[in-house]
PDB file of N, CA and C in Angstrom:
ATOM      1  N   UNK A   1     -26.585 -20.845   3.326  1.00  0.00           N
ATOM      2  CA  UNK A   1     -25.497 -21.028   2.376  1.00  0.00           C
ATOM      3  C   UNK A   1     -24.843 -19.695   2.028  1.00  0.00           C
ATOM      4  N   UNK A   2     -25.762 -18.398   1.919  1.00  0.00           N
ATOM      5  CA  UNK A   2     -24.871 -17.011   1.612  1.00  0.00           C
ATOM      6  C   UNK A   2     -24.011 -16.955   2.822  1.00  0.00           C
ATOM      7  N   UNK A   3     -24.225 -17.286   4.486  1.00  0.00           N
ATOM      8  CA  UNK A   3     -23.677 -16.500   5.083  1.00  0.00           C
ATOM      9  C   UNK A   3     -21.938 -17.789   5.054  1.00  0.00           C
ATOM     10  N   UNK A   4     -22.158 -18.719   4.652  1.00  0.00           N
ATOM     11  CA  UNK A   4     -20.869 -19.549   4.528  1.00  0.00           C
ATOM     12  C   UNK A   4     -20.434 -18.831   3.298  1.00  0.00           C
ATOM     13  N   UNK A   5     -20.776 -18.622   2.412  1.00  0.00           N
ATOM     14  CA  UNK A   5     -20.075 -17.822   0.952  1.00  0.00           C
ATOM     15  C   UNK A   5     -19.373 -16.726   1.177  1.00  0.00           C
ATOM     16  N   UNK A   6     -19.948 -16.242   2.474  1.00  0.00           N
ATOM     17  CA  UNK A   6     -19.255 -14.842   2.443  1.00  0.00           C
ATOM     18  C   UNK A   6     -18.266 -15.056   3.345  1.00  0.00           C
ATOM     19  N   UNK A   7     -18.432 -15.791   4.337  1.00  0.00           N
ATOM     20  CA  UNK A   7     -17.379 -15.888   5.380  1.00  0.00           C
ATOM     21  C   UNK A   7     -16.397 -16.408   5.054  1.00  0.00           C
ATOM     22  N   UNK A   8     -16.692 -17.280   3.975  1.00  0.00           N
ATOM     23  CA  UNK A   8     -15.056 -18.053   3.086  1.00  0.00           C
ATOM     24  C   UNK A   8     -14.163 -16.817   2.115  1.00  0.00           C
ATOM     25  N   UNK A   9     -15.304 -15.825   2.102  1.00  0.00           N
ATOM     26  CA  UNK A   9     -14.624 -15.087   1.067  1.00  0.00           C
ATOM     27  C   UNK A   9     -13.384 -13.668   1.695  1.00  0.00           C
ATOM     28  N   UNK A  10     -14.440 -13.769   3.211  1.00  0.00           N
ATOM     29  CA  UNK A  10     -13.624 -12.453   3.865  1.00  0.00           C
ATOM     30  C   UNK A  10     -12.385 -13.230   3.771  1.00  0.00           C
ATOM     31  N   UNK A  11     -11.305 -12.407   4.171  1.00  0.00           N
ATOM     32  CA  UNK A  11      -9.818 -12.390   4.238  1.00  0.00           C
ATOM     33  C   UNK A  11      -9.473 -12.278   5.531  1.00  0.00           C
ATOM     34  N   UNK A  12      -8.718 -13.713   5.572  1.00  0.00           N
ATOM     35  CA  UNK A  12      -8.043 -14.083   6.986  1.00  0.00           C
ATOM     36  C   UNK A  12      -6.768 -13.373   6.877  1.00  0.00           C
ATOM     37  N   UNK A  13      -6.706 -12.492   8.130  1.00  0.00           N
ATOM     38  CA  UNK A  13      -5.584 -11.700   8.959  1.00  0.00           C
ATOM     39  C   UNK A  13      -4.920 -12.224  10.098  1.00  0.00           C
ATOM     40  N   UNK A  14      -4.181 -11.492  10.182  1.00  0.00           N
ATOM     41  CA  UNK A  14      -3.302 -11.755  11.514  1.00  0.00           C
ATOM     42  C   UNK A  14      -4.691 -11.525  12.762  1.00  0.00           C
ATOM     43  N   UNK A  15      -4.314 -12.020  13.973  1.00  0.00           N
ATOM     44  CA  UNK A  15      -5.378 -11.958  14.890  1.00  0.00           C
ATOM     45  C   UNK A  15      -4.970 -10.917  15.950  1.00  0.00           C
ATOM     46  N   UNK A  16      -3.469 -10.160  15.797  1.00  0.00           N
ATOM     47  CA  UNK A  16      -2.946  -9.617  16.745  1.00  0.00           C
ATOM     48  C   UNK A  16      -2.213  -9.317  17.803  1.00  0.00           C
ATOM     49  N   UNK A  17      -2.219 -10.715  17.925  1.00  0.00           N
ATOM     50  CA  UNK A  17      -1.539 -11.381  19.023  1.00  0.00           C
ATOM     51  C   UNK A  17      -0.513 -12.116  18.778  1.00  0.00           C
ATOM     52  N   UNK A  18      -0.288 -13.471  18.306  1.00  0.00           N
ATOM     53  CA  UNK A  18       0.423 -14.139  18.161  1.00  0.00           C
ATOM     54  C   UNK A  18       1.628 -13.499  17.001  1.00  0.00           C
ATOM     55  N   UNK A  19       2.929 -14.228  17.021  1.00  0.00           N
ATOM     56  CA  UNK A  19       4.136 -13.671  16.289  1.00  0.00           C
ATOM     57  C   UNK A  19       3.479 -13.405  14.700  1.00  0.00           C
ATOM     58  N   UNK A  20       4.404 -12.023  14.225  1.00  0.00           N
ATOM     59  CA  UNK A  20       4.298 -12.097  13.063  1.00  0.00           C
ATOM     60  C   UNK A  20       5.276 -12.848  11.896  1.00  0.00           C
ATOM     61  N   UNK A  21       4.560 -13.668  11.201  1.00  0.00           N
ATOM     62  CA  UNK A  21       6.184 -14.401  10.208  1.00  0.00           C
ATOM     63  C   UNK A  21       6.358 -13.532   9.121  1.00  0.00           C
ATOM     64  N   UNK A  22       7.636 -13.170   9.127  1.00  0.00           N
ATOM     65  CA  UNK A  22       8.161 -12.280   8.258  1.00  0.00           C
ATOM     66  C   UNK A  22       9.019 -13.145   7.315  1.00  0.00           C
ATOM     67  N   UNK A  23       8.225 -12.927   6.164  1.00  0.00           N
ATOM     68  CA  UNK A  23       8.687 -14.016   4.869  1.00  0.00           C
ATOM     69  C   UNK A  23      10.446 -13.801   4.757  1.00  0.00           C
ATOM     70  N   UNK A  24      10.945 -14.730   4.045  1.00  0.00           N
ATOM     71  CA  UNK A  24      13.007 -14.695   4.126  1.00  0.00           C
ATOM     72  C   UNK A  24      12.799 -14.603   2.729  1.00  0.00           C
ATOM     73  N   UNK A  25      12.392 -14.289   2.133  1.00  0.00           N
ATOM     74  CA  UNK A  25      12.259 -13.550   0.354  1.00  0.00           C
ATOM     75  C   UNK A  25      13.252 -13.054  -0.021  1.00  0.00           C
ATOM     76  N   UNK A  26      13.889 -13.409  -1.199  1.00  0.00           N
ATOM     77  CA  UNK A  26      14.858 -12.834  -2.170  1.00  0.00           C
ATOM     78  C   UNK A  26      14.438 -11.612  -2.971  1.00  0.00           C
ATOM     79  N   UNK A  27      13.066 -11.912  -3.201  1.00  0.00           N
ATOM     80  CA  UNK A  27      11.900 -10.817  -4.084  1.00  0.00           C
ATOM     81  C   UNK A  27      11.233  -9.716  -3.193  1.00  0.00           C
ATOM     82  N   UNK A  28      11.333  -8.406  -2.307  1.00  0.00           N
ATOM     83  CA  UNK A  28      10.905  -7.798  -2.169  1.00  0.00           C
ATOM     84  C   UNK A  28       9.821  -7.519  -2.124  1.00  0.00           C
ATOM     85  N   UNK A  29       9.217  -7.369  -3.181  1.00  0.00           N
ATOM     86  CA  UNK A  29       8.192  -7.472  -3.891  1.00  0.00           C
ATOM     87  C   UNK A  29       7.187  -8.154  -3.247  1.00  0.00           C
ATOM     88  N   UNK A  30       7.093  -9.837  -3.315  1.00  0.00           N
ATOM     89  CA  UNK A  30       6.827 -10.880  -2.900  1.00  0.00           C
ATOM     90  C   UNK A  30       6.765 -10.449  -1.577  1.00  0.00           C
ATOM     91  N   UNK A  31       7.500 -10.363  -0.782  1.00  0.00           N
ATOM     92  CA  UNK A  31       7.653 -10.416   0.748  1.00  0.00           C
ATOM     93  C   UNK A  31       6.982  -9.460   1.189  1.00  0.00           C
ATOM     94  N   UNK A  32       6.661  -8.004   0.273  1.00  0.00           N
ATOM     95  CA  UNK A  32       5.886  -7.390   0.989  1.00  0.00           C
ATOM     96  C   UNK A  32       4.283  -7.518   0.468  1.00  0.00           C
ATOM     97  N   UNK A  33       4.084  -8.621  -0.682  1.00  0.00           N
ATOM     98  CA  UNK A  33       2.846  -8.867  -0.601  1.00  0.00           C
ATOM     99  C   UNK A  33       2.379  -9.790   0.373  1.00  0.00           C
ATOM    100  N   UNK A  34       3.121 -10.626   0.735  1.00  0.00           N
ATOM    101  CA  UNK A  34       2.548 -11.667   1.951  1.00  0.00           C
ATOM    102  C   UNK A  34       2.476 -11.105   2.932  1.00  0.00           C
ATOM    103  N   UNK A  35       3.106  -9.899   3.558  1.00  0.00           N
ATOM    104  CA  UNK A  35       3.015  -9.320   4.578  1.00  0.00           C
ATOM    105  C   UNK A  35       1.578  -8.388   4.842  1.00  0.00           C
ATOM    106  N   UNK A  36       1.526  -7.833   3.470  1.00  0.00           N
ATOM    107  CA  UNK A  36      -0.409  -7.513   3.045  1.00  0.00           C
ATOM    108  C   UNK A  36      -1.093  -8.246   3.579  1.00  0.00           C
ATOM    109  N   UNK A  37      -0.902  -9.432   2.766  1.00  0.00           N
ATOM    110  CA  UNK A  37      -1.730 -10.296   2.819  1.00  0.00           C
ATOM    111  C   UNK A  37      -2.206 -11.020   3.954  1.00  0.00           C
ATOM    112  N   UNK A  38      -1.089 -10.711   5.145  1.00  0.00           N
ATOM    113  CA  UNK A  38      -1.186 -11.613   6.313  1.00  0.00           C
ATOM    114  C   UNK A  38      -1.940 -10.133   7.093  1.00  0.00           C
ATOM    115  N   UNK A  39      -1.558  -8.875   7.180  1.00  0.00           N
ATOM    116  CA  UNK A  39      -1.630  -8.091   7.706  1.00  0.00           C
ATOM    117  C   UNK A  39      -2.823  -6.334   7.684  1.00  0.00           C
ATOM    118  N   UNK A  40      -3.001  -6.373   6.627  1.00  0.00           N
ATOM    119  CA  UNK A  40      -4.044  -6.057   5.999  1.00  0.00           C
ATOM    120  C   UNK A  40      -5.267  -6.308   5.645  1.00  0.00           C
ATOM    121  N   UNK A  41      -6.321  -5.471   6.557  1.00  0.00           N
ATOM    122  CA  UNK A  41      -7.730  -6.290   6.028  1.00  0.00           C
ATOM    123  C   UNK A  41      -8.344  -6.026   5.109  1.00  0.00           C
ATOM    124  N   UNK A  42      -9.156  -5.946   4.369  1.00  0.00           N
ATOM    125  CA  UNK A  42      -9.853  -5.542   3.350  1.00  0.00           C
ATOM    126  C   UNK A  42     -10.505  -4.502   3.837  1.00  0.00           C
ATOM    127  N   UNK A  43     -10.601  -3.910   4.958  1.00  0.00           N
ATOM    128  CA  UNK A  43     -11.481  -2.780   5.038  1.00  0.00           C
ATOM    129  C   UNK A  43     -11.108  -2.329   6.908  1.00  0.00           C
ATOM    130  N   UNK A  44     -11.260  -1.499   7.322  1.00  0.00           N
ATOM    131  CA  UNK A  44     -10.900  -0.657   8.209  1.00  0.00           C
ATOM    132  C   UNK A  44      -9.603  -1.055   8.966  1.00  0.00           C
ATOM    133  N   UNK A  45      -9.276  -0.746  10.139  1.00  0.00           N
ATOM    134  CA  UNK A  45      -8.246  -0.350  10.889  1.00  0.00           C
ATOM    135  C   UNK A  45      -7.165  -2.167  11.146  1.00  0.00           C
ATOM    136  N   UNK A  46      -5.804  -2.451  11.035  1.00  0.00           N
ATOM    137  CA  UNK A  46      -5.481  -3.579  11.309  1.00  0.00           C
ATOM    138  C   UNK A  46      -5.438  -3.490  12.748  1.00  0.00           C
ATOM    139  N   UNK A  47      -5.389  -4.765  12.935  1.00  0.00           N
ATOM    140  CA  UNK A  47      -5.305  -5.435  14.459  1.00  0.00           C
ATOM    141  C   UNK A  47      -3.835  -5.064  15.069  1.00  0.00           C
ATOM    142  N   UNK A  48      -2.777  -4.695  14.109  1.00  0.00           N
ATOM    143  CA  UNK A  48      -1.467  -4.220  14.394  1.00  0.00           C
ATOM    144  C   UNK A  48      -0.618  -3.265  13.973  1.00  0.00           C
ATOM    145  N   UNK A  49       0.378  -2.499  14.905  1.00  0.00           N
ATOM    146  CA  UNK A  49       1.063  -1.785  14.025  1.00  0.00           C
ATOM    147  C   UNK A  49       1.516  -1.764  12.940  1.00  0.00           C
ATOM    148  N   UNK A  50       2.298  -2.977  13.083  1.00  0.00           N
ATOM    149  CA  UNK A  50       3.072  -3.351  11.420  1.00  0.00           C
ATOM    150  C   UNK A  50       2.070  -2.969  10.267  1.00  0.00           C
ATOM    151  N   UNK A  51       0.433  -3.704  10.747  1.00  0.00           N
ATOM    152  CA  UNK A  51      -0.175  -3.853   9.614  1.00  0.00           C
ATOM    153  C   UNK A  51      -0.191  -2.266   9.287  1.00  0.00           C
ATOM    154  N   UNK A  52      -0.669  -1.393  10.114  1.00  0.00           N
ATOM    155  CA  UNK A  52      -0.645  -0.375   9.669  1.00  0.00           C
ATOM    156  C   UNK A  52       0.491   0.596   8.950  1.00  0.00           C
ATOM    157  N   UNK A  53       1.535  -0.167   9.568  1.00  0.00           N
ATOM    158  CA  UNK A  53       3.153   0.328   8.696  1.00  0.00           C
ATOM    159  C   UNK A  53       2.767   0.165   6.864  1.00  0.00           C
ATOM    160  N   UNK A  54       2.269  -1.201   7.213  1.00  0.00           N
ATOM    161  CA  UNK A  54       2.548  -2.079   5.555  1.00  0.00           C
ATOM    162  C   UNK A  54       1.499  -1.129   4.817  1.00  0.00           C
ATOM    163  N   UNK A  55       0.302  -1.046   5.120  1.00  0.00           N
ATOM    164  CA  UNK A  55      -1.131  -0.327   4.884  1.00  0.00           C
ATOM    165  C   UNK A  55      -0.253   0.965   4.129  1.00  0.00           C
ATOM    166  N   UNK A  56       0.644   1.897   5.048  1.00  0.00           N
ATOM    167  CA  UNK A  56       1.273   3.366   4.523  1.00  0.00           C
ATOM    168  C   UNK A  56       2.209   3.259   3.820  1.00  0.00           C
ATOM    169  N   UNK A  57       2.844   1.925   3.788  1.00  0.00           N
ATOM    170  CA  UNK A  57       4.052   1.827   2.764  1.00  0.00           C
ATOM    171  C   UNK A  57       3.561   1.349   1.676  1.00  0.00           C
ATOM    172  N   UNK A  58       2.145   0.769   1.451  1.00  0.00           N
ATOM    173  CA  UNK A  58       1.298   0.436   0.168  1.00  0.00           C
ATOM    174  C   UNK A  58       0.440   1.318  -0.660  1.00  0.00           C
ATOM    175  N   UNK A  59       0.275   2.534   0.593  1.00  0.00           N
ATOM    176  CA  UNK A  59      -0.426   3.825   0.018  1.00  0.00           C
ATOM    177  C   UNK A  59       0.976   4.895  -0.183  1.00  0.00           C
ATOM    178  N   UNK A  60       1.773   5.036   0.301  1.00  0.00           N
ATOM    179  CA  UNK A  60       2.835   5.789  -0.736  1.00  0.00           C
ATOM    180  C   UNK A  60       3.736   5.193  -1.827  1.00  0.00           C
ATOM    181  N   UNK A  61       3.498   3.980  -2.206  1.00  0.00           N
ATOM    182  CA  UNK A  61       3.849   3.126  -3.010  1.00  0.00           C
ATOM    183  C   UNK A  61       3.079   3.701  -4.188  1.00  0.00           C
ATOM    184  N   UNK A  62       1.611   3.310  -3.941  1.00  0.00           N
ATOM    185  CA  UNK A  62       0.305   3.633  -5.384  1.00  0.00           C
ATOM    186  C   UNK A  62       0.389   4.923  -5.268  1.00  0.00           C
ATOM    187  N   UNK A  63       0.678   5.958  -4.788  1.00  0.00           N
ATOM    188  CA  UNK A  63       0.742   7.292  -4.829  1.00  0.00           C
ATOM    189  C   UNK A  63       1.748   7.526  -5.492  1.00  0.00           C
ATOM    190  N   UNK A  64       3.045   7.353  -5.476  1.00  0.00           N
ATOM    191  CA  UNK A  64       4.189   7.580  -6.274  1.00  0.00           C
ATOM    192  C   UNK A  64       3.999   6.535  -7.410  1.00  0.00           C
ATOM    193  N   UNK A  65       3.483   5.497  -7.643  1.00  0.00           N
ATOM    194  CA  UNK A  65       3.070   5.190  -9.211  1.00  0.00           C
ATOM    195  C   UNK A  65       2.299   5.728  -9.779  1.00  0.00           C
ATOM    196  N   UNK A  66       1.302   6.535  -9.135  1.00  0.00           N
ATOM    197  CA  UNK A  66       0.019   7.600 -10.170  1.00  0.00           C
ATOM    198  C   UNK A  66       1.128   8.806 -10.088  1.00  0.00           C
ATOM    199  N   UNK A  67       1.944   9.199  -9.131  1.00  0.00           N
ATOM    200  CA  UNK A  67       2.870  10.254  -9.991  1.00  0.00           C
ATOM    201  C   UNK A  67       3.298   9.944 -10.982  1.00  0.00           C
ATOM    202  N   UNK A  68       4.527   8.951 -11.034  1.00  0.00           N
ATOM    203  CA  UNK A  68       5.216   8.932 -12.140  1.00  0.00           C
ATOM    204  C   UNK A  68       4.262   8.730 -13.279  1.00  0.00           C
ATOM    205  N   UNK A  69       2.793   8.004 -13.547  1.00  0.00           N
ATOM    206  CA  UNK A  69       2.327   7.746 -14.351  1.00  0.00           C
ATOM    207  C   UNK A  69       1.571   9.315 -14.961  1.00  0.00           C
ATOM    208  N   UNK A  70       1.315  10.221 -13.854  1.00  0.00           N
ATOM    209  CA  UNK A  70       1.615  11.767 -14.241  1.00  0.00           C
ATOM    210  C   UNK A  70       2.137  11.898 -15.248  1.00  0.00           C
ATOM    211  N   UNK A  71       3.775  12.178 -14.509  1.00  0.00           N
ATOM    212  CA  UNK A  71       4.765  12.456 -15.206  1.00  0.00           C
ATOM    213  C   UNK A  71       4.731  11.790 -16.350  1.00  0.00           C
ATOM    214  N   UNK A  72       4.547  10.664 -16.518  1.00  0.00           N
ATOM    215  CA  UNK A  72       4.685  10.320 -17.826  1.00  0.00           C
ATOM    216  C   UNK A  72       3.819  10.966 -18.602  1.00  0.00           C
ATOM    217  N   UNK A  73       2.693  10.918 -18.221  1.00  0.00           N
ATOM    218  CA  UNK A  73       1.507  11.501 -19.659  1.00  0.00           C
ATOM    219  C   UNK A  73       1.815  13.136 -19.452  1.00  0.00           C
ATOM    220  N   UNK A  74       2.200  13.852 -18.724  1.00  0.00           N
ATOM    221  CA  UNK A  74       2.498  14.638 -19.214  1.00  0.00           C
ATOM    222  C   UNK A  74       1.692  15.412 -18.207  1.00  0.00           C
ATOM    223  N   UNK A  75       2.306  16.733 -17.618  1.00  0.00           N
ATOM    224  CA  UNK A  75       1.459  17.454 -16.491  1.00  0.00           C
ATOM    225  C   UNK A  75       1.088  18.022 -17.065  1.00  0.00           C
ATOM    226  N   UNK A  76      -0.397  18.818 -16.576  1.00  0.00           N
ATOM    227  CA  UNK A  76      -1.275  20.275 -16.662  1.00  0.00           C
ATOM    228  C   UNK A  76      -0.540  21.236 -16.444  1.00  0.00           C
ATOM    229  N   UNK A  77      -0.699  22.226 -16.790  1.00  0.00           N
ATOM    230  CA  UNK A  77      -0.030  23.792 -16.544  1.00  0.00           C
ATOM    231  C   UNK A  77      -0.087  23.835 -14.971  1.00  0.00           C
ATOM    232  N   UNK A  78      -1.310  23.724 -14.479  1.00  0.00           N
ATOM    233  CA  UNK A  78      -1.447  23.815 -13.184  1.00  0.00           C
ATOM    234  C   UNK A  78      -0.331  22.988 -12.375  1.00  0.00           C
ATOM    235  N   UNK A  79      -0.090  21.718 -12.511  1.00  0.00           N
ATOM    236  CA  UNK A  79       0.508  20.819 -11.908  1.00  0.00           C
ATOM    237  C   UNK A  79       1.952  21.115 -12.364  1.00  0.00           C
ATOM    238  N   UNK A  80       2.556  21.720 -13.501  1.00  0.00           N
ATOM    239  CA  UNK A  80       3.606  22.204 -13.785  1.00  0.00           C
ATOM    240  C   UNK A  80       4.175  23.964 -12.562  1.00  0.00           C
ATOM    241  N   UNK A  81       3.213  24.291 -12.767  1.00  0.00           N
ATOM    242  CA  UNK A  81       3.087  25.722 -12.216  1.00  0.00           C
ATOM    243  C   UNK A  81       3.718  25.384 -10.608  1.00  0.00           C
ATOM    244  N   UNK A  82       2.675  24.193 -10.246  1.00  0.00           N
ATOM    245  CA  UNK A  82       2.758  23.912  -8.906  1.00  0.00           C
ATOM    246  C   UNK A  82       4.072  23.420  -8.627  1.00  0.00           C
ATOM    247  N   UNK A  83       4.813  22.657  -9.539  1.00  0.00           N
ATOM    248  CA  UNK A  83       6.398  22.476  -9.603  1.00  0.00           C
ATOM    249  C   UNK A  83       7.331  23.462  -9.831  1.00  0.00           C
ATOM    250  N   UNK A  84       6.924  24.436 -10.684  1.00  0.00           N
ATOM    251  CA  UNK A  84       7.765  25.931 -10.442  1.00  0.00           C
ATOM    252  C   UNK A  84       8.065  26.682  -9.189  1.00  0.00           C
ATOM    253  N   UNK A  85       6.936  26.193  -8.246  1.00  0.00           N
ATOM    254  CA  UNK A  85       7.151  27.329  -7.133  1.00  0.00           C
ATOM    255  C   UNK A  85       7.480  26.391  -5.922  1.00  0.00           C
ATOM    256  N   UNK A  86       7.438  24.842  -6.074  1.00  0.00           N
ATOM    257  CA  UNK A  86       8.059  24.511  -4.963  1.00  0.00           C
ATOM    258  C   UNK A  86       9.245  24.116  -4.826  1.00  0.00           C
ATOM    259  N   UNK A  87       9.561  23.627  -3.828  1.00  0.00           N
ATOM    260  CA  UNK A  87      11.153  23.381  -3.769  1.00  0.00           C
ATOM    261  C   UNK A  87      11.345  21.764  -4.543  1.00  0.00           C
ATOM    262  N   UNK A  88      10.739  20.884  -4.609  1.00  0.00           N
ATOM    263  CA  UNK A  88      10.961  19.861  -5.983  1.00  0.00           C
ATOM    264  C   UNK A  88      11.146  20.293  -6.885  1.00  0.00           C
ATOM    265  N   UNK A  89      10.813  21.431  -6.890  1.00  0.00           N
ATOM    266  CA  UNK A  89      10.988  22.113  -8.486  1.00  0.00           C
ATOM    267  C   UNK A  89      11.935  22.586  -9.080  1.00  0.00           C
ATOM    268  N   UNK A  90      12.833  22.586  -8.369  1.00  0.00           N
ATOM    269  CA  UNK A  90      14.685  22.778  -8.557  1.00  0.00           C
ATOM    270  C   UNK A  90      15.422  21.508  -8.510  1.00  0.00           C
ATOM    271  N   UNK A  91      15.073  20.138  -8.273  1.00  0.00           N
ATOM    272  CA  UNK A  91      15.416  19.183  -8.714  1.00  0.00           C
ATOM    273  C   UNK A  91      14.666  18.446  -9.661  1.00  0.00           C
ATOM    274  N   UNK A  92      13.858  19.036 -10.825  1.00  0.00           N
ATOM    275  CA  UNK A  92      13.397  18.460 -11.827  1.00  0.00           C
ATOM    276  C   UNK A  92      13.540  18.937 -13.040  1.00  0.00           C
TER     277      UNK A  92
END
């Protein structure tokens, strides 16, 4: 019975092969969570490029929300400093 519990629980992916359906979404948002969801495994490498597209467009996504959430609370000297001397640092 554990090894059916767990196997219901992993997350069905794309298999690799067959077409990918690319949701017709009004919501962005939405469309690129189903595309996760179809394409993304819970743990190591996808079976496809795309997935791996979606994978880097979901990790510079949460990366630029822990910036701005930075920015919001407010930078360290250090992390300020580090904006003085680079070139972002003349557009902020």
């Amino acid at each position: 019975m554990a090894e059916n519990e767990k196997e219901s629980k992993e997350k069905m992916i794309h298999d690799g092969v067959s077409l990918i359906n690319v949701p017709d979404e009004e919501d962005e948002g939405k469309a690129f969570q189903m595309l996760w969801d179809d394409l993304v495994p819970s743990s190591g490498t996808a079976q496809t490029a795309q997935g791996e597209m979606i994978w880097i467009a979901g990790r510079v996504q949460y990366e630029f929300r822990q910036w701005l959430y930075e920015l919001g609370r407010g930078f360290s000297k250090n992390v300020r400093r580090l904006f003085e001397i680079s070139y972002i640092g003349q557009w902020i």
